[in-house]
N, C-alpha and C. Protein backbone atom coordinates (compact mmCIF):
# COMPACT_ATOMS: atom_id res chain seq x y z
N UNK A 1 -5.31 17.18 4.69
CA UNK A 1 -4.99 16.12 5.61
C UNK A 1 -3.47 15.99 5.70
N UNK A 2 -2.78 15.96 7.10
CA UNK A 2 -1.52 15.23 7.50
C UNK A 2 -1.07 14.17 6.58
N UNK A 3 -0.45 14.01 5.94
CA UNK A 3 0.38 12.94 6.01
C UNK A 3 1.62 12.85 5.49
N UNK A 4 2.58 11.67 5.38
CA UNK A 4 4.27 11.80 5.15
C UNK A 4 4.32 10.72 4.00
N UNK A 5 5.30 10.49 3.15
CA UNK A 5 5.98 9.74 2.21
C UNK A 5 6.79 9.09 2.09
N UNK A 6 6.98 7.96 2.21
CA UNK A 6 8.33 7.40 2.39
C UNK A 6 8.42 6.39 0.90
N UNK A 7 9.48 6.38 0.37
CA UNK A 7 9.83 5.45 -1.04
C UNK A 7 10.49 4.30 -0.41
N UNK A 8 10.65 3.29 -1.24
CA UNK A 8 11.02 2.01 -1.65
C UNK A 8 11.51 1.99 -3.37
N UNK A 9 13.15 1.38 -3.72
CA UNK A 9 13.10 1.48 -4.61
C UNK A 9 13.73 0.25 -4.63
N UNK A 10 13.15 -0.80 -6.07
CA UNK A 10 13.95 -1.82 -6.64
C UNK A 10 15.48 -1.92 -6.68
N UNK A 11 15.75 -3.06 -7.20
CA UNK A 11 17.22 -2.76 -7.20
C UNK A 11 18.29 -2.24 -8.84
N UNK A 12 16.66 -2.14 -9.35
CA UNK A 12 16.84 -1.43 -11.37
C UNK A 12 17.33 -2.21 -11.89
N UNK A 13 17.45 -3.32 -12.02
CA UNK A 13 17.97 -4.64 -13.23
C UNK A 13 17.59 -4.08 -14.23
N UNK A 14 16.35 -4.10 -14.39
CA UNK A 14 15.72 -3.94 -15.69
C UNK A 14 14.59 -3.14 -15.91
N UNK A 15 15.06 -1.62 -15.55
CA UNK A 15 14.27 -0.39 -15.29
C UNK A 15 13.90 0.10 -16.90
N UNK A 16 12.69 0.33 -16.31
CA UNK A 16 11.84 0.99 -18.14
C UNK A 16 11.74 2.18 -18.01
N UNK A 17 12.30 2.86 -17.05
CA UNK A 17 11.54 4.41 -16.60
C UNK A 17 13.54 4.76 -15.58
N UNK A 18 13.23 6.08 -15.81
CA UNK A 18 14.68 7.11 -14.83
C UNK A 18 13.22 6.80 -13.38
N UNK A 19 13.84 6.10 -12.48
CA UNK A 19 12.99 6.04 -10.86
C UNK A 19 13.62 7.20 -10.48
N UNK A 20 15.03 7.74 -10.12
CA UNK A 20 15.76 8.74 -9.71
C UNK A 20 14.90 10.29 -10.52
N UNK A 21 14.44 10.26 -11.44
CA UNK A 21 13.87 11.16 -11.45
C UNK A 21 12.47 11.88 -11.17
N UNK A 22 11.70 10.28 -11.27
CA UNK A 22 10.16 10.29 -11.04
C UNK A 22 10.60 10.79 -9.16
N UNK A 23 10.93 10.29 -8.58
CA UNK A 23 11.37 10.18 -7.35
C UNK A 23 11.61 11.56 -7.24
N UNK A 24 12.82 12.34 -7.93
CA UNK A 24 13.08 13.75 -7.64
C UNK A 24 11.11 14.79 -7.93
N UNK A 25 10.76 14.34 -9.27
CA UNK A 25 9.29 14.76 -9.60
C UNK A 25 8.53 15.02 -8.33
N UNK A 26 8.48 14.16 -7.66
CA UNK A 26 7.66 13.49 -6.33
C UNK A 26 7.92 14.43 -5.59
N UNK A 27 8.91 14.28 -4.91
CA UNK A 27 9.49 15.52 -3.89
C UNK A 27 9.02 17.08 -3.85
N UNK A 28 9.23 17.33 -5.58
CA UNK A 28 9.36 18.70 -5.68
C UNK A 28 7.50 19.01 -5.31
N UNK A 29 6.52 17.59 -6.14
CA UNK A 29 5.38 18.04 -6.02
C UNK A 29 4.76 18.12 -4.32
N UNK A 30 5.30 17.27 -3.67
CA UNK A 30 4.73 17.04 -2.55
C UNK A 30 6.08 17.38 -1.28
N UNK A 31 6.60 18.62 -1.33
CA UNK A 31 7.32 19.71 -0.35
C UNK A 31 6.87 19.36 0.81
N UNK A 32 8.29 18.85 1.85
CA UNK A 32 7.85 18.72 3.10
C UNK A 32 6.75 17.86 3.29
N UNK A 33 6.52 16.82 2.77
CA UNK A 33 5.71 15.68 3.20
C UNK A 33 6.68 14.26 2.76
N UNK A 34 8.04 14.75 2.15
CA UNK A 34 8.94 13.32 2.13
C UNK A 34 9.63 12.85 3.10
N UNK A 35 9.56 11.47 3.75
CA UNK A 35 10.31 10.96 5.18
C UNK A 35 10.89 9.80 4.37
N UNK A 36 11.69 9.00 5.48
CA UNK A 36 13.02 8.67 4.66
C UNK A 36 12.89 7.47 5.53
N UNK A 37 12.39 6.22 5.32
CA UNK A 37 12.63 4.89 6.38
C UNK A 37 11.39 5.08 7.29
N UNK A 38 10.25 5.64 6.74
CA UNK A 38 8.95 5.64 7.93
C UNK A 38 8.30 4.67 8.10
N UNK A 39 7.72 3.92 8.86
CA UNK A 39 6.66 3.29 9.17
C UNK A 39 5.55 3.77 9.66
N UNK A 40 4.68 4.28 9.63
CA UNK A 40 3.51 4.64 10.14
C UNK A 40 2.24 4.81 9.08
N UNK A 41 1.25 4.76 10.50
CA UNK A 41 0.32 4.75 9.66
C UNK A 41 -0.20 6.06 9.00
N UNK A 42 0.15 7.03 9.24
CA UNK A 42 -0.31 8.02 8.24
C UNK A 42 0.67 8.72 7.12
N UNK A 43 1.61 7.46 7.06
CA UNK A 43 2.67 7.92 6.09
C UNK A 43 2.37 6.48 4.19
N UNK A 44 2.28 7.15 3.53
CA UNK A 44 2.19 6.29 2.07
C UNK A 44 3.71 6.06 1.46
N UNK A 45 3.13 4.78 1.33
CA UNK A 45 4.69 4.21 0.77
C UNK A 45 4.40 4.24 -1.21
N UNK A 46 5.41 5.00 -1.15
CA UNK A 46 5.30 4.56 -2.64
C UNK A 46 6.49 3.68 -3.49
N UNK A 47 6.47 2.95 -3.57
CA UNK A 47 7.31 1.37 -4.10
C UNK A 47 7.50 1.83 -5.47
N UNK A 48 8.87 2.70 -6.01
CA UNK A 48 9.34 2.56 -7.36
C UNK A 48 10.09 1.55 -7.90
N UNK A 49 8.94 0.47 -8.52
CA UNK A 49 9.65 -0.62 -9.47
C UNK A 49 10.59 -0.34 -10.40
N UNK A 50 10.75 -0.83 -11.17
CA UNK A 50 11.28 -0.04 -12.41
C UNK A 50 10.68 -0.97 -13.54
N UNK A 51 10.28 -2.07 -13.36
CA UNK A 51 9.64 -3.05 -14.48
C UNK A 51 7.96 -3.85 -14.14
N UNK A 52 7.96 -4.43 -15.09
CA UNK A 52 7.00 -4.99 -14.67
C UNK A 52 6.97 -6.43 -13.42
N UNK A 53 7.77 -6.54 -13.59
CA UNK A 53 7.72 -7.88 -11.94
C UNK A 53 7.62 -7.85 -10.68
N UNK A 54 8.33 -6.36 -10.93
CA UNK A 54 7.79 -5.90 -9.22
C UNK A 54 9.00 -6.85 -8.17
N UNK A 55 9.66 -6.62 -8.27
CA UNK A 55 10.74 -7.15 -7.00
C UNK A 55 10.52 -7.28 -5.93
N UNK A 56 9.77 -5.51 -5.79
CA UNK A 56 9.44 -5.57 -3.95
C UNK A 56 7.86 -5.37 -4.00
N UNK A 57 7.61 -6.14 -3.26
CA UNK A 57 6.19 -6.95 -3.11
C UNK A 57 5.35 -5.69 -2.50
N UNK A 58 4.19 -5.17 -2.60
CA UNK A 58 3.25 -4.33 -1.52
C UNK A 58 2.80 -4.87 0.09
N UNK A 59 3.08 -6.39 -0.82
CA UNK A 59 2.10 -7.35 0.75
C UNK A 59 3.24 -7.19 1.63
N UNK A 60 4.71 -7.12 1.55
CA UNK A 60 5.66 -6.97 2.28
C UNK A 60 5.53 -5.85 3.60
N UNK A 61 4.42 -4.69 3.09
CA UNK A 61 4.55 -3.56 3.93
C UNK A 61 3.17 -3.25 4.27
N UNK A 62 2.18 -4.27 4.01
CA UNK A 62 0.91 -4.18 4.62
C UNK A 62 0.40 -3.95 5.71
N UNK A 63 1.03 -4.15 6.60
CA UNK A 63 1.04 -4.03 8.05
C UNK A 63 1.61 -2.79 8.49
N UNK A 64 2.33 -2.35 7.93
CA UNK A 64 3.39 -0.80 8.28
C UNK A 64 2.47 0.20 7.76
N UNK A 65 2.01 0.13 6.24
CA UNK A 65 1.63 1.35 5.94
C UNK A 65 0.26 1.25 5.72
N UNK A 66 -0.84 2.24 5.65
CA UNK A 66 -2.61 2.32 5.49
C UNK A 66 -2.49 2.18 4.25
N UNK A 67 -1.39 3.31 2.96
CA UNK A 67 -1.78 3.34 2.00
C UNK A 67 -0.25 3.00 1.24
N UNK A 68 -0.82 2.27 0.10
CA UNK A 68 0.53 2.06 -0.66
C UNK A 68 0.22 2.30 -2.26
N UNK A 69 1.55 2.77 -3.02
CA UNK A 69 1.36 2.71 -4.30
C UNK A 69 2.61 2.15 -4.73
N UNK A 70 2.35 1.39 -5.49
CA UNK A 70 2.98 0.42 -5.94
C UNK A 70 3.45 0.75 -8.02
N UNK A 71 4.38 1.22 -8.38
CA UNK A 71 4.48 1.22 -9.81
C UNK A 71 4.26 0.49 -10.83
N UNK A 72 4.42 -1.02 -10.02
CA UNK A 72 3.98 -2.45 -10.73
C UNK A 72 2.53 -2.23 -11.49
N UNK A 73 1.94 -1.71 -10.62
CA UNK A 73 0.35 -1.96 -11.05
C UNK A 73 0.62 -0.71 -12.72
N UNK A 74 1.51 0.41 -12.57
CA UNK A 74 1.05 0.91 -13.75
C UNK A 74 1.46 0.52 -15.12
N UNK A 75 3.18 -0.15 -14.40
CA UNK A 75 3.69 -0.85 -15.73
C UNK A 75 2.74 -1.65 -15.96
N UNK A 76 2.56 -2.57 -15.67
CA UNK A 76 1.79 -3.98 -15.74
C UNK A 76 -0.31 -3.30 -16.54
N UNK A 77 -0.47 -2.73 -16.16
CA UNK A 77 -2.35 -2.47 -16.40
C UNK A 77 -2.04 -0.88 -17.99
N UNK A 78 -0.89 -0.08 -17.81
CA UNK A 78 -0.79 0.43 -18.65
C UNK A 78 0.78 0.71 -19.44
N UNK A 79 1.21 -0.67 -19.53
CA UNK A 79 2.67 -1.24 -20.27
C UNK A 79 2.44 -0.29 -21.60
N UNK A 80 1.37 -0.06 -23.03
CA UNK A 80 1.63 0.82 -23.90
C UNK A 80 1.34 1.75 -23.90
N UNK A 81 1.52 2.92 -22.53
CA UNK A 81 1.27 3.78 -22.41
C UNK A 81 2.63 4.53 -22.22
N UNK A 82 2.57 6.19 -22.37
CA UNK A 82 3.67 6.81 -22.55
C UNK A 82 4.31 6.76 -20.82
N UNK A 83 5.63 6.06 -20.78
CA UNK A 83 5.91 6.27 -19.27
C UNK A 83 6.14 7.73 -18.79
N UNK A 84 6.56 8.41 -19.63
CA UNK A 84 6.20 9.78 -18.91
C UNK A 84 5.35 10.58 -18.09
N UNK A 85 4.46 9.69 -18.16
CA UNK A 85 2.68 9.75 -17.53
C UNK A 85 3.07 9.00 -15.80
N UNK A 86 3.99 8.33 -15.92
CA UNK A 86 3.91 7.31 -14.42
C UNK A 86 4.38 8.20 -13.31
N UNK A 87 4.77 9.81 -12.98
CA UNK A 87 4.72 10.75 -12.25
C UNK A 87 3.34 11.22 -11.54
N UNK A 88 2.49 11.46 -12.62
CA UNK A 88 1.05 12.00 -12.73
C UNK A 88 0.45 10.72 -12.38
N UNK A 89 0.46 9.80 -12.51
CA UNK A 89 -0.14 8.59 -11.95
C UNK A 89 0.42 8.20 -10.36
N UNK A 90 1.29 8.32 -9.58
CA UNK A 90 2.03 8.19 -8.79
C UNK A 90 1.01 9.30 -7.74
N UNK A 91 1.46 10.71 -8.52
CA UNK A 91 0.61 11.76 -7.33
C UNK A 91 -0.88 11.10 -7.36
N UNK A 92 -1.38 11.02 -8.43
CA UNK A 92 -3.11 10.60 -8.14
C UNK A 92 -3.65 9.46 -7.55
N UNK A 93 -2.79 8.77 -7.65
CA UNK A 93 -2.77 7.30 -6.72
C UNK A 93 -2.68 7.36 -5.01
N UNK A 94 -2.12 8.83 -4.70
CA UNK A 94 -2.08 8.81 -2.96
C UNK A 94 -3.35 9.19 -2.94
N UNK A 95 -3.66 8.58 -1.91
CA UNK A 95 -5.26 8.65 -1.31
C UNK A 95 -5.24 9.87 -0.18
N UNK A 96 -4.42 10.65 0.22
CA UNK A 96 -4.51 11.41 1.67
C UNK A 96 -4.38 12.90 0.77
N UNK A 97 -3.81 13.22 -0.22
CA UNK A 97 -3.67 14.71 -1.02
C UNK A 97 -4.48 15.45 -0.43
């Protein structure tokens, strides 16, 4: 299936994780499906928090995008887990692969 990528990133106050690299991770896995400021609907936003509070909201972009992944949900549901894992969670979380 078609589809494109566009990120959202916090503003890192109080980042638990390198976003700049999960972010580079991303790219390399998913070649030519990264867009830069998209709105559409067959494009997934993926929102790199860096903590658990989540700065930038999902409901913010409900209307723009079909599918969203949000990092909040992994800090927050798997906080003692190895963050090295939040790459591999990121790809399996898009619904269009």
């Amino acid at each position: 299936m078609n589809f494109s990528v566009d990120f959202k990133f916090c503003g890192g106050c109080n980042s638990r994780y390198d976003r700049k690299m999960v972010y580079d991770s991303i790219r390399n896995v998913l070649q030519g499906k990264v867009v830069n400021n998209a709105c559409y609907k067959d494009t997934v936003l993926i929102i790199l928090n860096g903590c658990q509070r989540g700065c930038i909201s999902s409901k913010k972009f409900e209307n723009l995008y079909d599918n969203i992944v949000n990092t909040q949900d992994y800090l927050v549901n798997w906080c003692n887990r190895d963050l090295n894992g939040i790459t591999d969670w990121i790809i399996d979380s898009i619904p269009m692969k």
